[in-house]
C-alpha atoms as a PDB file:
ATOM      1  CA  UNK A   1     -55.527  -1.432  17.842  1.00  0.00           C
ATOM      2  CA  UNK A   2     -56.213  -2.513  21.191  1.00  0.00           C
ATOM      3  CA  UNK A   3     -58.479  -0.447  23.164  1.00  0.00           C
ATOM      4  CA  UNK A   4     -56.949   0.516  26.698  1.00  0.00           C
ATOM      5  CA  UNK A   5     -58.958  -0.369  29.591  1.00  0.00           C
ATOM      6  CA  UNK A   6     -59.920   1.036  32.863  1.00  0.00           C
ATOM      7  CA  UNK A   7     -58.113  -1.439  35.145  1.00  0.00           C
ATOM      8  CA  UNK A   8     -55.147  -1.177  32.766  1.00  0.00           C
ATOM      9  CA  UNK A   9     -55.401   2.932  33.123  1.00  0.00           C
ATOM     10  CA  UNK A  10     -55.803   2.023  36.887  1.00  0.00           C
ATOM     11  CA  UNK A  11     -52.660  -0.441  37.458  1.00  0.00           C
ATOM     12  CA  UNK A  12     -50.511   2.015  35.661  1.00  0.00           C
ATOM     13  CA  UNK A  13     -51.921   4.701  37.988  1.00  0.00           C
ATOM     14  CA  UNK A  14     -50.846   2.354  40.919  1.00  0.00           C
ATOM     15  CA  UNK A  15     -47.128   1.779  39.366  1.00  0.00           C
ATOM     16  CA  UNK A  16     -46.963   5.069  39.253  1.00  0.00           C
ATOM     17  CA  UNK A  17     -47.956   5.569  43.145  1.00  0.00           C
ATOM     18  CA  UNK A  18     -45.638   2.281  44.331  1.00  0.00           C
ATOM     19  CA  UNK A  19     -42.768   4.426  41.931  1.00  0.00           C
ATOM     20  CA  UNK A  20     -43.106   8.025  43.745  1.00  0.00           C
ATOM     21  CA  UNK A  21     -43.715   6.385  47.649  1.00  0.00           C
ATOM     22  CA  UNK A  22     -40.425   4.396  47.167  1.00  0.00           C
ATOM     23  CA  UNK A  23     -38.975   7.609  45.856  1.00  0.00           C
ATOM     24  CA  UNK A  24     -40.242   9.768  48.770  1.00  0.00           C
ATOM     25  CA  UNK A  25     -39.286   7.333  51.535  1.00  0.00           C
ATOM     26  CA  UNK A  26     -35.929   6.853  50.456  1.00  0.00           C
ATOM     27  CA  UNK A  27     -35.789  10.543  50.746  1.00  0.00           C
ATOM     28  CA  UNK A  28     -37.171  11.471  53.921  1.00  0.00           C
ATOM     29  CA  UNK A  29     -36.617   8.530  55.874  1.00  0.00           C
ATOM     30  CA  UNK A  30     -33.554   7.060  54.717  1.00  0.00           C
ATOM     31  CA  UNK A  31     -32.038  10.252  53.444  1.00  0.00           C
ATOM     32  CA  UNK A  32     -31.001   8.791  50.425  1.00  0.00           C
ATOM     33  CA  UNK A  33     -28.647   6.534  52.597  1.00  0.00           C
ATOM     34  CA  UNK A  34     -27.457   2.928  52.957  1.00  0.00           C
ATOM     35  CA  UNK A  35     -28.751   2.147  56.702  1.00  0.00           C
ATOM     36  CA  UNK A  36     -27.520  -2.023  57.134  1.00  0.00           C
ATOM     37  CA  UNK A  37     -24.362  -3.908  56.269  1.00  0.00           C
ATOM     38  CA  UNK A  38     -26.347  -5.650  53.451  1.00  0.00           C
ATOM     39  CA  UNK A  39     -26.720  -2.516  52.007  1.00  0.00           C
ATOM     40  CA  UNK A  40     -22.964  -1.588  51.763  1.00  0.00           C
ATOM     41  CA  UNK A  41     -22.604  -4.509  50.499  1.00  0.00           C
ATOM     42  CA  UNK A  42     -24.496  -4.306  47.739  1.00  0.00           C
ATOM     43  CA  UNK A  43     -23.764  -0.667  47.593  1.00  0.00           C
ATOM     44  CA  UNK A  44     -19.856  -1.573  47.550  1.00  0.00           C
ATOM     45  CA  UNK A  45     -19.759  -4.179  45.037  1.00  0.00           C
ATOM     46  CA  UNK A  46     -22.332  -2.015  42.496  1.00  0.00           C
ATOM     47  CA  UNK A  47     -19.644   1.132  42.579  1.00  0.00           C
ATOM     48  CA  UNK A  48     -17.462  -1.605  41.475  1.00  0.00           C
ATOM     49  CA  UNK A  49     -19.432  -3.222  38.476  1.00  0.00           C
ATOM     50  CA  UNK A  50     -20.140  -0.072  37.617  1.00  0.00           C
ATOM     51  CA  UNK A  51     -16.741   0.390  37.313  1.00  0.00           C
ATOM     52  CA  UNK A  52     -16.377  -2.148  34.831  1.00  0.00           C
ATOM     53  CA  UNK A  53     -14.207  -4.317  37.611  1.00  0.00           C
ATOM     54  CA  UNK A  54     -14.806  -7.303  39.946  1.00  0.00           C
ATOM     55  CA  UNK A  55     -12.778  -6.121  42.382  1.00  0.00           C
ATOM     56  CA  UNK A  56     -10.488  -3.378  43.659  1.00  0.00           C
ATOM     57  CA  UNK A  57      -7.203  -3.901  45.035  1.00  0.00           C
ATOM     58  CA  UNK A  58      -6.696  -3.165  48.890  1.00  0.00           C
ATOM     59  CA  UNK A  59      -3.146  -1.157  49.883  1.00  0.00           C
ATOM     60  CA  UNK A  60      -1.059  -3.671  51.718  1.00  0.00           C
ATOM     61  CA  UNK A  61      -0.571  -2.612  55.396  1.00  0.00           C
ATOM     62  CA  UNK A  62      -4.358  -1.096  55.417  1.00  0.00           C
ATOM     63  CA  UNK A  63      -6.126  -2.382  58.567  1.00  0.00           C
ATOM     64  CA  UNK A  64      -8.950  -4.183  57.579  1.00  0.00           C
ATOM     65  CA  UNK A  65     -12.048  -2.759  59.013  1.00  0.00           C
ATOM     66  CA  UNK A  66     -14.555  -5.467  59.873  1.00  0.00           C
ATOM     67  CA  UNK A  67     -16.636  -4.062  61.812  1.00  0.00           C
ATOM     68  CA  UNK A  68     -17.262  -1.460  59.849  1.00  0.00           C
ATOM     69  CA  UNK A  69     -17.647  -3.159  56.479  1.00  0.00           C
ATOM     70  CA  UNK A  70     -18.391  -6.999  57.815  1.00  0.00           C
ATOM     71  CA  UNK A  71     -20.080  -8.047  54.873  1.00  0.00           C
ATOM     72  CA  UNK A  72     -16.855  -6.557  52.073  1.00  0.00           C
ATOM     73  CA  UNK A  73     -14.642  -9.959  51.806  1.00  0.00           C
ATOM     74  CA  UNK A  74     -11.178  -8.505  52.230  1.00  0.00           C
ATOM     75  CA  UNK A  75      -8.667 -11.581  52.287  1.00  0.00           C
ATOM     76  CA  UNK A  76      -5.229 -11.335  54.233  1.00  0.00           C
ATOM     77  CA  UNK A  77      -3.799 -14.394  52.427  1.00  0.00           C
ATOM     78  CA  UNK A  78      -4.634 -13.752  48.243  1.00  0.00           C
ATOM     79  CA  UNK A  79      -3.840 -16.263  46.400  1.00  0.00           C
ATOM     80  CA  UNK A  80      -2.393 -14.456  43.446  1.00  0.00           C
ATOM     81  CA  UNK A  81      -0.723 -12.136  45.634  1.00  0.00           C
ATOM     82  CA  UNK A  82      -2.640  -9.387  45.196  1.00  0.00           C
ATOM     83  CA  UNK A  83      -5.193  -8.214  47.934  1.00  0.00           C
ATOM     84  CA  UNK A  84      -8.567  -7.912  47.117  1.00  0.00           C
ATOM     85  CA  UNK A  85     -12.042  -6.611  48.180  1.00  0.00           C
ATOM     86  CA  UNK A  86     -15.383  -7.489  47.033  1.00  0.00           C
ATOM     87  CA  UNK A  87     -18.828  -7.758  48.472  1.00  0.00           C
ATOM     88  CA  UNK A  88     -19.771 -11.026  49.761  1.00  0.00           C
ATOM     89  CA  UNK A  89     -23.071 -11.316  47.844  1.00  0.00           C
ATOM     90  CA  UNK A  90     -23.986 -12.909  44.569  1.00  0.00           C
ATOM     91  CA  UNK A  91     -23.218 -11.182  41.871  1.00  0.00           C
ATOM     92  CA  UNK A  92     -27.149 -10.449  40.399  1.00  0.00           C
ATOM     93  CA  UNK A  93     -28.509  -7.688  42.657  1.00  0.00           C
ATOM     94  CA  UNK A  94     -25.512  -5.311  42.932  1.00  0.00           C
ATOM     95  CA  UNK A  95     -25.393  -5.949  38.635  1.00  0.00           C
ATOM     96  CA  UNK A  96     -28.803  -4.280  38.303  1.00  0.00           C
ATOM     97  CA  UNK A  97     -28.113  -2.224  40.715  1.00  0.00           C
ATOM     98  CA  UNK A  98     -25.075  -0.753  39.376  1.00  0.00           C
ATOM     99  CA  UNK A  99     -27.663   0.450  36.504  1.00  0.00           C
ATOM    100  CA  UNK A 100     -28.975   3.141  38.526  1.00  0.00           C
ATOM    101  CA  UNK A 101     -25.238   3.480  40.162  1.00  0.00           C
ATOM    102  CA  UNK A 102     -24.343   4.971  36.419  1.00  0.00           C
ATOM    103  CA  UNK A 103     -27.522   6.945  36.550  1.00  0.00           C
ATOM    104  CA  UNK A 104     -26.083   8.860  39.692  1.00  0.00           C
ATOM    105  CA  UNK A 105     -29.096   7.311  41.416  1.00  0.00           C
ATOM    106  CA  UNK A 106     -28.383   3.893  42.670  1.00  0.00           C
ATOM    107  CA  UNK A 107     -32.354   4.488  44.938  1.00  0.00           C
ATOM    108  CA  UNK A 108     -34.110   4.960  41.538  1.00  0.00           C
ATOM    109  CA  UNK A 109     -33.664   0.868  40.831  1.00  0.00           C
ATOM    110  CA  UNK A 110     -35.465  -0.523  43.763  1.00  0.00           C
ATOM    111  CA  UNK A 111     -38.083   2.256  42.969  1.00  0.00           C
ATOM    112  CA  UNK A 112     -38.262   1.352  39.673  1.00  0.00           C
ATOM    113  CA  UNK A 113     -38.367  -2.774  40.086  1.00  0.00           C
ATOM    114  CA  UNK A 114     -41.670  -2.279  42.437  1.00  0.00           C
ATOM    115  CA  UNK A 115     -43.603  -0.150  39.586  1.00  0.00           C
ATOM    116  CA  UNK A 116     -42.828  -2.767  37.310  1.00  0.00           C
ATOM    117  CA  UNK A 117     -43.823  -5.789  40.171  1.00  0.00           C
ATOM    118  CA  UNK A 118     -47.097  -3.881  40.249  1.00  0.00           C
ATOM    119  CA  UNK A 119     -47.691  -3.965  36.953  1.00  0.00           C
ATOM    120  CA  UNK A 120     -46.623  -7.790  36.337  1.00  0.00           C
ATOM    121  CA  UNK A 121     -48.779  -8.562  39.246  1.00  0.00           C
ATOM    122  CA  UNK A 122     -51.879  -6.688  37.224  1.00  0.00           C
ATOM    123  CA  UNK A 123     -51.095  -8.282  34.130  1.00  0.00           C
ATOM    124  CA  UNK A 124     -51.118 -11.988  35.658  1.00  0.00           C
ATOM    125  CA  UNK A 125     -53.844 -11.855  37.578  1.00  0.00           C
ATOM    126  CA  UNK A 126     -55.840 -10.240  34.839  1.00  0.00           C
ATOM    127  CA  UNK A 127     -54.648 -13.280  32.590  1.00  0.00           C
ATOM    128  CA  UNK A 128     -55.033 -16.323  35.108  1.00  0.00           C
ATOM    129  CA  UNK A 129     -58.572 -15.129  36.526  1.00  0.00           C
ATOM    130  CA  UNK A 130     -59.675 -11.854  35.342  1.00  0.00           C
ATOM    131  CA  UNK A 131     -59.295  -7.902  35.349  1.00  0.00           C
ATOM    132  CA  UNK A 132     -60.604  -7.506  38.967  1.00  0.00           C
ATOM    133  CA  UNK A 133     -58.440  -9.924  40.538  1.00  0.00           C
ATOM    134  CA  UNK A 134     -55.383  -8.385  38.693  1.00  0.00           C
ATOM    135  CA  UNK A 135     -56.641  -5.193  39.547  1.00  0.00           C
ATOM    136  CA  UNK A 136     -57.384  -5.918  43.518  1.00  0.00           C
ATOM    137  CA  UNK A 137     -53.649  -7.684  43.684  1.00  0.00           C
ATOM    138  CA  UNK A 138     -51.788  -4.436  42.026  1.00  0.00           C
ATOM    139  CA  UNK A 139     -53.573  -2.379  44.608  1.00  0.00           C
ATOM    140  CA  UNK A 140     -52.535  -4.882  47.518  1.00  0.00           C
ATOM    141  CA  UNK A 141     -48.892  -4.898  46.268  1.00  0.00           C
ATOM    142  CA  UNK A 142     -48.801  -0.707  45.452  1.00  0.00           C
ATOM    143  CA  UNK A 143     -49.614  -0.448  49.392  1.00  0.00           C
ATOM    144  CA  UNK A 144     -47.977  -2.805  51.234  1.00  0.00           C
ATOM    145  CA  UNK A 145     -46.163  -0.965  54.276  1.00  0.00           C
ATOM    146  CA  UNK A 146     -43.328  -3.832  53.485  1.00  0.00           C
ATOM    147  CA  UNK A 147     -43.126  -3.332  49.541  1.00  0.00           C
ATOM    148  CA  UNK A 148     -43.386   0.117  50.138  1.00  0.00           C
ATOM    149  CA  UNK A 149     -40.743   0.286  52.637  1.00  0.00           C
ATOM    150  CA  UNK A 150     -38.329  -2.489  50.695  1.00  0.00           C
ATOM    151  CA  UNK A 151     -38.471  -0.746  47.624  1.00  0.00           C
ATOM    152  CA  UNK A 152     -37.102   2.591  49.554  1.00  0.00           C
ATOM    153  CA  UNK A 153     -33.826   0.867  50.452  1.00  0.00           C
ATOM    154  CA  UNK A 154     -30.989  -0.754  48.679  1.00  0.00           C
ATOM    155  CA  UNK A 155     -31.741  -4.270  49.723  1.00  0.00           C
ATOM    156  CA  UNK A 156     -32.264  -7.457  47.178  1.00  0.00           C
ATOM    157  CA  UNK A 157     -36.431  -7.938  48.299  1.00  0.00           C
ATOM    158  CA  UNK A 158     -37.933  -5.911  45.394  1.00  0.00           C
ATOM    159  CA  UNK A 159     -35.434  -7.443  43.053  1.00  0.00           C
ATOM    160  CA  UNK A 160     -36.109 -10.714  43.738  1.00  0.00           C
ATOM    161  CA  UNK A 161     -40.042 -10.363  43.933  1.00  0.00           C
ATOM    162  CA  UNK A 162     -39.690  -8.613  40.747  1.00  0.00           C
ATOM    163  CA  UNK A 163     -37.597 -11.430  38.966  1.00  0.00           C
ATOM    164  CA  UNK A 164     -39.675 -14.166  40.444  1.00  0.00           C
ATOM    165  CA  UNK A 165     -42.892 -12.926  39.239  1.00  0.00           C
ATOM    166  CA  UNK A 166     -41.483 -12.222  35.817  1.00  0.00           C
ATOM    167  CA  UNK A 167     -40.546 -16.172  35.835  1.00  0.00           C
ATOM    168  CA  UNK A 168     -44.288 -17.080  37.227  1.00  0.00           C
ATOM    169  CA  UNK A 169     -45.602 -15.467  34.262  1.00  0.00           C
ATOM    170  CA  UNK A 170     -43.309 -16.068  31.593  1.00  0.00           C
ATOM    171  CA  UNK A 171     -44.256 -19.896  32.721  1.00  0.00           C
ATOM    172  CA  UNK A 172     -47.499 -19.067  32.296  1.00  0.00           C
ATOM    173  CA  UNK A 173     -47.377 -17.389  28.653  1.00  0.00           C
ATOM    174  CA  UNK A 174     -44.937 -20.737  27.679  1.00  0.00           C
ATOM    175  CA  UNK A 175     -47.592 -23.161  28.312  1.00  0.00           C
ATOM    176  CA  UNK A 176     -50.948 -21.025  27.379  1.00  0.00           C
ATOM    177  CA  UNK A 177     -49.253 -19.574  24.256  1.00  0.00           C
ATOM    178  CA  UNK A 178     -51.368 -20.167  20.644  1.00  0.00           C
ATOM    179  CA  UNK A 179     -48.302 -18.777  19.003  1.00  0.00           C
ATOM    180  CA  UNK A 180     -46.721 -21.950  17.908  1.00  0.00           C
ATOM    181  CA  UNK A 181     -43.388 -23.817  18.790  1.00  0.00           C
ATOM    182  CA  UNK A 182     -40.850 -20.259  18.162  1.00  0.00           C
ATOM    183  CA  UNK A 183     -43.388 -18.434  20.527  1.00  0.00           C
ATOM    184  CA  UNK A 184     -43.094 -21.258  23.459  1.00  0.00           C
ATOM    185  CA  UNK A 185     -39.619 -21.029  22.759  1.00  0.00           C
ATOM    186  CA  UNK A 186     -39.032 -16.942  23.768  1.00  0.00           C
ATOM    187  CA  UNK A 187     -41.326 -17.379  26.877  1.00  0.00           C
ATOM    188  CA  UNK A 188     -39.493 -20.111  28.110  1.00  0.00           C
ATOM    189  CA  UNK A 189     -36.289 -18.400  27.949  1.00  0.00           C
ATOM    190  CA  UNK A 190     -37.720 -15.429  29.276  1.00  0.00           C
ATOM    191  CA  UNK A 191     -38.640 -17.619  32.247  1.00  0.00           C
ATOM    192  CA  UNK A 192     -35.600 -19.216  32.223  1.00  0.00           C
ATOM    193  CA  UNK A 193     -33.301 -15.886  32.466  1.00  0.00           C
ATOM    194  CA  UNK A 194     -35.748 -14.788  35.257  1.00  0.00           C
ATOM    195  CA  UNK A 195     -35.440 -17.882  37.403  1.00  0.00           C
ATOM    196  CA  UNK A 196     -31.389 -17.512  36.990  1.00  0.00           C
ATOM    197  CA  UNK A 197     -31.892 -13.727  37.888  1.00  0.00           C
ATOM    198  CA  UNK A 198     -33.520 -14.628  41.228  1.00  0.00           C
ATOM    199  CA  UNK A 199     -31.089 -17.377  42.067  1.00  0.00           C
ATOM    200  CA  UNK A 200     -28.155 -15.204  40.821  1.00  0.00           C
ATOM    201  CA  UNK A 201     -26.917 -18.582  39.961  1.00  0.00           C
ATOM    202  CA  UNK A 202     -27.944 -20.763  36.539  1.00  0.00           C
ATOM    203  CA  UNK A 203     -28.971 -23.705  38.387  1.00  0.00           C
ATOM    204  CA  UNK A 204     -32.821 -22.432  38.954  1.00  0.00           C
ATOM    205  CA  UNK A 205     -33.026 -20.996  35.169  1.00  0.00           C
ATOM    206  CA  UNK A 206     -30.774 -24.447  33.914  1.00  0.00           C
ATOM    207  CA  UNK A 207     -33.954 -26.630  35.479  1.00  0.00           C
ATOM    208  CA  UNK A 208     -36.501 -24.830  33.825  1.00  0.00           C
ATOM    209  CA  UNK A 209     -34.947 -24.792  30.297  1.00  0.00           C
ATOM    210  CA  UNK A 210     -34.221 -28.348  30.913  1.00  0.00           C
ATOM    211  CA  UNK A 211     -37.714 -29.059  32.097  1.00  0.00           C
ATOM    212  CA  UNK A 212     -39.185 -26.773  28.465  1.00  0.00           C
ATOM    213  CA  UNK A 213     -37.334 -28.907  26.473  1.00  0.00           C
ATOM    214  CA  UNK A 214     -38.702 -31.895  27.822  1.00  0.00           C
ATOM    215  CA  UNK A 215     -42.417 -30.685  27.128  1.00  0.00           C
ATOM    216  CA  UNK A 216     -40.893 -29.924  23.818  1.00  0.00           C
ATOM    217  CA  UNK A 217     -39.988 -33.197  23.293  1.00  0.00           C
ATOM    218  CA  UNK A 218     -43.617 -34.202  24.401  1.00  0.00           C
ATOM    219  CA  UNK A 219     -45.187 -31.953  22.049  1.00  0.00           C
ATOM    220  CA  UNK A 220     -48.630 -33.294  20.764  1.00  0.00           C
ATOM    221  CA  UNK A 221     -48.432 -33.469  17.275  1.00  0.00           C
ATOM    222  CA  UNK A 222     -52.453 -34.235  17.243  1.00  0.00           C
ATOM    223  CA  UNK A 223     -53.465 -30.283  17.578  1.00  0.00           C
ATOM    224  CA  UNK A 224     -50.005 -28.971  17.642  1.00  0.00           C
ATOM    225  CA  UNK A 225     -49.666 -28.072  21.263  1.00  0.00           C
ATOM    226  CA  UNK A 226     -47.710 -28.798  24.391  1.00  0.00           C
ATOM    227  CA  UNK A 227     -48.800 -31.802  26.268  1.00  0.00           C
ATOM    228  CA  UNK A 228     -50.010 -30.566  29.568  1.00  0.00           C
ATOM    229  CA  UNK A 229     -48.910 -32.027  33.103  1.00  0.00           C
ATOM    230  CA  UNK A 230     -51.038 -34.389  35.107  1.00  0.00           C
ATOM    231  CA  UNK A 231     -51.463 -33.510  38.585  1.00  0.00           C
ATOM    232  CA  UNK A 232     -48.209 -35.515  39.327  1.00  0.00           C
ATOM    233  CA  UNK A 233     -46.283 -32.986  37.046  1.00  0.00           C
ATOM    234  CA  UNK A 234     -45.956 -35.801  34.553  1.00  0.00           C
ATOM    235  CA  UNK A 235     -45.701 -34.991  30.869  1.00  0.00           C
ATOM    236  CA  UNK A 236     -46.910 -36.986  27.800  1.00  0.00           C
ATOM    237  CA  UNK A 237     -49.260 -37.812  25.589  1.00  0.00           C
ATOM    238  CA  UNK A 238     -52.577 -36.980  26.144  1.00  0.00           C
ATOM    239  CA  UNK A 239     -55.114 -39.701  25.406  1.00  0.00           C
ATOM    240  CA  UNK A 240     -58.877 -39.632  25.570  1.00  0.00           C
ATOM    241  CA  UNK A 241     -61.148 -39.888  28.868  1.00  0.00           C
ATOM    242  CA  UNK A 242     -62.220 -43.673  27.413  1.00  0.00           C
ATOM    243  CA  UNK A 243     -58.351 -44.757  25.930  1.00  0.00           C
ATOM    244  CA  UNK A 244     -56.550 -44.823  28.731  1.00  0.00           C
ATOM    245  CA  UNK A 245     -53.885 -42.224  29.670  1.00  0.00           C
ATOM    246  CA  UNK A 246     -53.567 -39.841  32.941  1.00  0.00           C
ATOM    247  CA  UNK A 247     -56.752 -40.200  35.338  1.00  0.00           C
ATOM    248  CA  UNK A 248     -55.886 -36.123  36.011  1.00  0.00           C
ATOM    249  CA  UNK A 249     -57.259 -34.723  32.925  1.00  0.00           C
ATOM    250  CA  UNK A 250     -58.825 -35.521  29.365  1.00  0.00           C
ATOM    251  CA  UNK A 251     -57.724 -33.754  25.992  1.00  0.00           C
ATOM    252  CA  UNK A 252     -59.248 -30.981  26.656  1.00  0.00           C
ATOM    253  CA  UNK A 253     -57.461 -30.525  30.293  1.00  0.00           C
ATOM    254  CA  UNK A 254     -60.823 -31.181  32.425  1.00  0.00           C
ATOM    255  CA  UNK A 255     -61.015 -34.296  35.065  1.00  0.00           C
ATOM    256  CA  UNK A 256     -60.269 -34.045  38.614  1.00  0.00           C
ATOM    257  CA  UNK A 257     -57.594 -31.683  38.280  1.00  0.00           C
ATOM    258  CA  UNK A 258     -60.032 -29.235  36.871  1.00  0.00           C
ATOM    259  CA  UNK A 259     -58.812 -25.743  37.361  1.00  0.00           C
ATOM    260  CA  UNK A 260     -57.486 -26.055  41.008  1.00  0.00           C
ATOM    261  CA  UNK A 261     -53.898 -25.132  39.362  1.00  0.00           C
ATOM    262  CA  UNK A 262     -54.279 -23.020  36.572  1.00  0.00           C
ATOM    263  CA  UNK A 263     -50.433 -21.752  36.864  1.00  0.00           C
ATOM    264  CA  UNK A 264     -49.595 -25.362  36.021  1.00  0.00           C
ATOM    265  CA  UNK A 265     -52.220 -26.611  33.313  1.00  0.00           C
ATOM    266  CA  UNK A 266     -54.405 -23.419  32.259  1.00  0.00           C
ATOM    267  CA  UNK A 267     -57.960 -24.491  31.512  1.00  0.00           C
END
């Protein structure tokens, strides 16, 4: 069993801080309340996933309030006939929000998001450097007058740092992995979902998989690992420092690359 460590004792103590301040801000300075048209929005079209719809019909002969609800679509000419209104955004933000829409708390999700952002921010730092780097960047993150503040409102910020992050470090676990071929695998799709989270489209995540599956392709069947990119962001076969090969790096991922990008090639 693995022992539990201070820092880790410490970043879950920060989560836990980052979780209530959201919570109390959204109460006492936003009174619980959506406060820009982006919010509506996202409010608007979250009601309705929650729903289990895409869209609600709008009565004919309703005037359309735009300056009221600017960023609700609400088309005068529908092409099936029937008139519609939806929220202008992407549909990825006001899905996961809808979550804490069912929960009778649609403020607890942004609240949520940044405990987990703290944490994920702990856990890669403490894996790319060490414990006190994690450590120092959960603290940095658990304070921030703009996380804090973010994470208090309905707005897409903590969502997106939260999803972006999780791809940064499910990159990281694909290519430093000494679980074999199935464990590369998960991480990469795990990176791959987060990426097409934080676009809310598939093109970001459809790059990435296609991008894993080209490593995969350059797997090195010498000592059963991925071949690791030269500082070009070329992939292939590794050769050794005297036979030739990428001037970046030798088989065991040292040369002139060195450590400078330890997201990309971990040394």
């Amino acid at each position: 069993m693995r022992k539990v460590s201070n820092g880790m004792i410490a970043a879950l103590l920060l989560a836990m801080f980052a979780f209530g301040a959201a919570l109390h801000i959204n109460r006492t300075m936003f009174e619980r309340l959506p406060h820009l048209e982006d919010e509506f929005a996202y409010l608007f079209q979250a009601k309705v996933f929650a729903g289990g719809h895409l869209w609600v019909e709008r009565p004919a002969g309703v005037e359309v309030k735009v300056l009221w609800q600017p960023f609700v679509i609400q088309p005068n000419d529908p092409i099936d006939g029937v008139l519609k209104r939806f929220g202008k955004y992407t549909p990825g933000w006001p899905a996961v929000l809808a979550l804490g829409i069912l929960l009778n708390a649609p403020w607890i999700t942004n609240a949520f998001l940044s405990a987990l952002t703290v944490v994920l921010i702990y856990r890669l730092g403490r894996e790319v450097f060490d414990e006190a780097v994690g450590l120092v960047a959960a603290l940095l993150m658990a304070i921030s007058p703009m996380a804090l503040l973010l994470s208090a409102t309905l707005m897409s910020h903590t969502s997106a740092l939260f999803f972006t992050l999780l791809f940064l470090y499910g990159y990281w676990r694909t290519i430093k992995t000494t679980g074999g071929l199935r464990s590369q695998i998960a991480w990469g799709a795990l990176a791959g979902t987060a990426a097409e989270r934080y676009a809310d489209e598939s093109h970001l995540g459809a790059v990435f998989h296609a991008a894993l599956f080209v490593r995969l392709l350059a797997h090195d069947q010498d000592d059963g690992r991925l071949a690791q990119p030269d500082r070009m962001g070329r992939v292939g076969r590794r050769r050794d420092r005297h036979g030739g090969g990428y001037p970046s790096a030798d088989r065991r991922g040292n040369g002139s690359a060195g450590c400078a990008a330890r997201l990309i090639t971990p040394c």
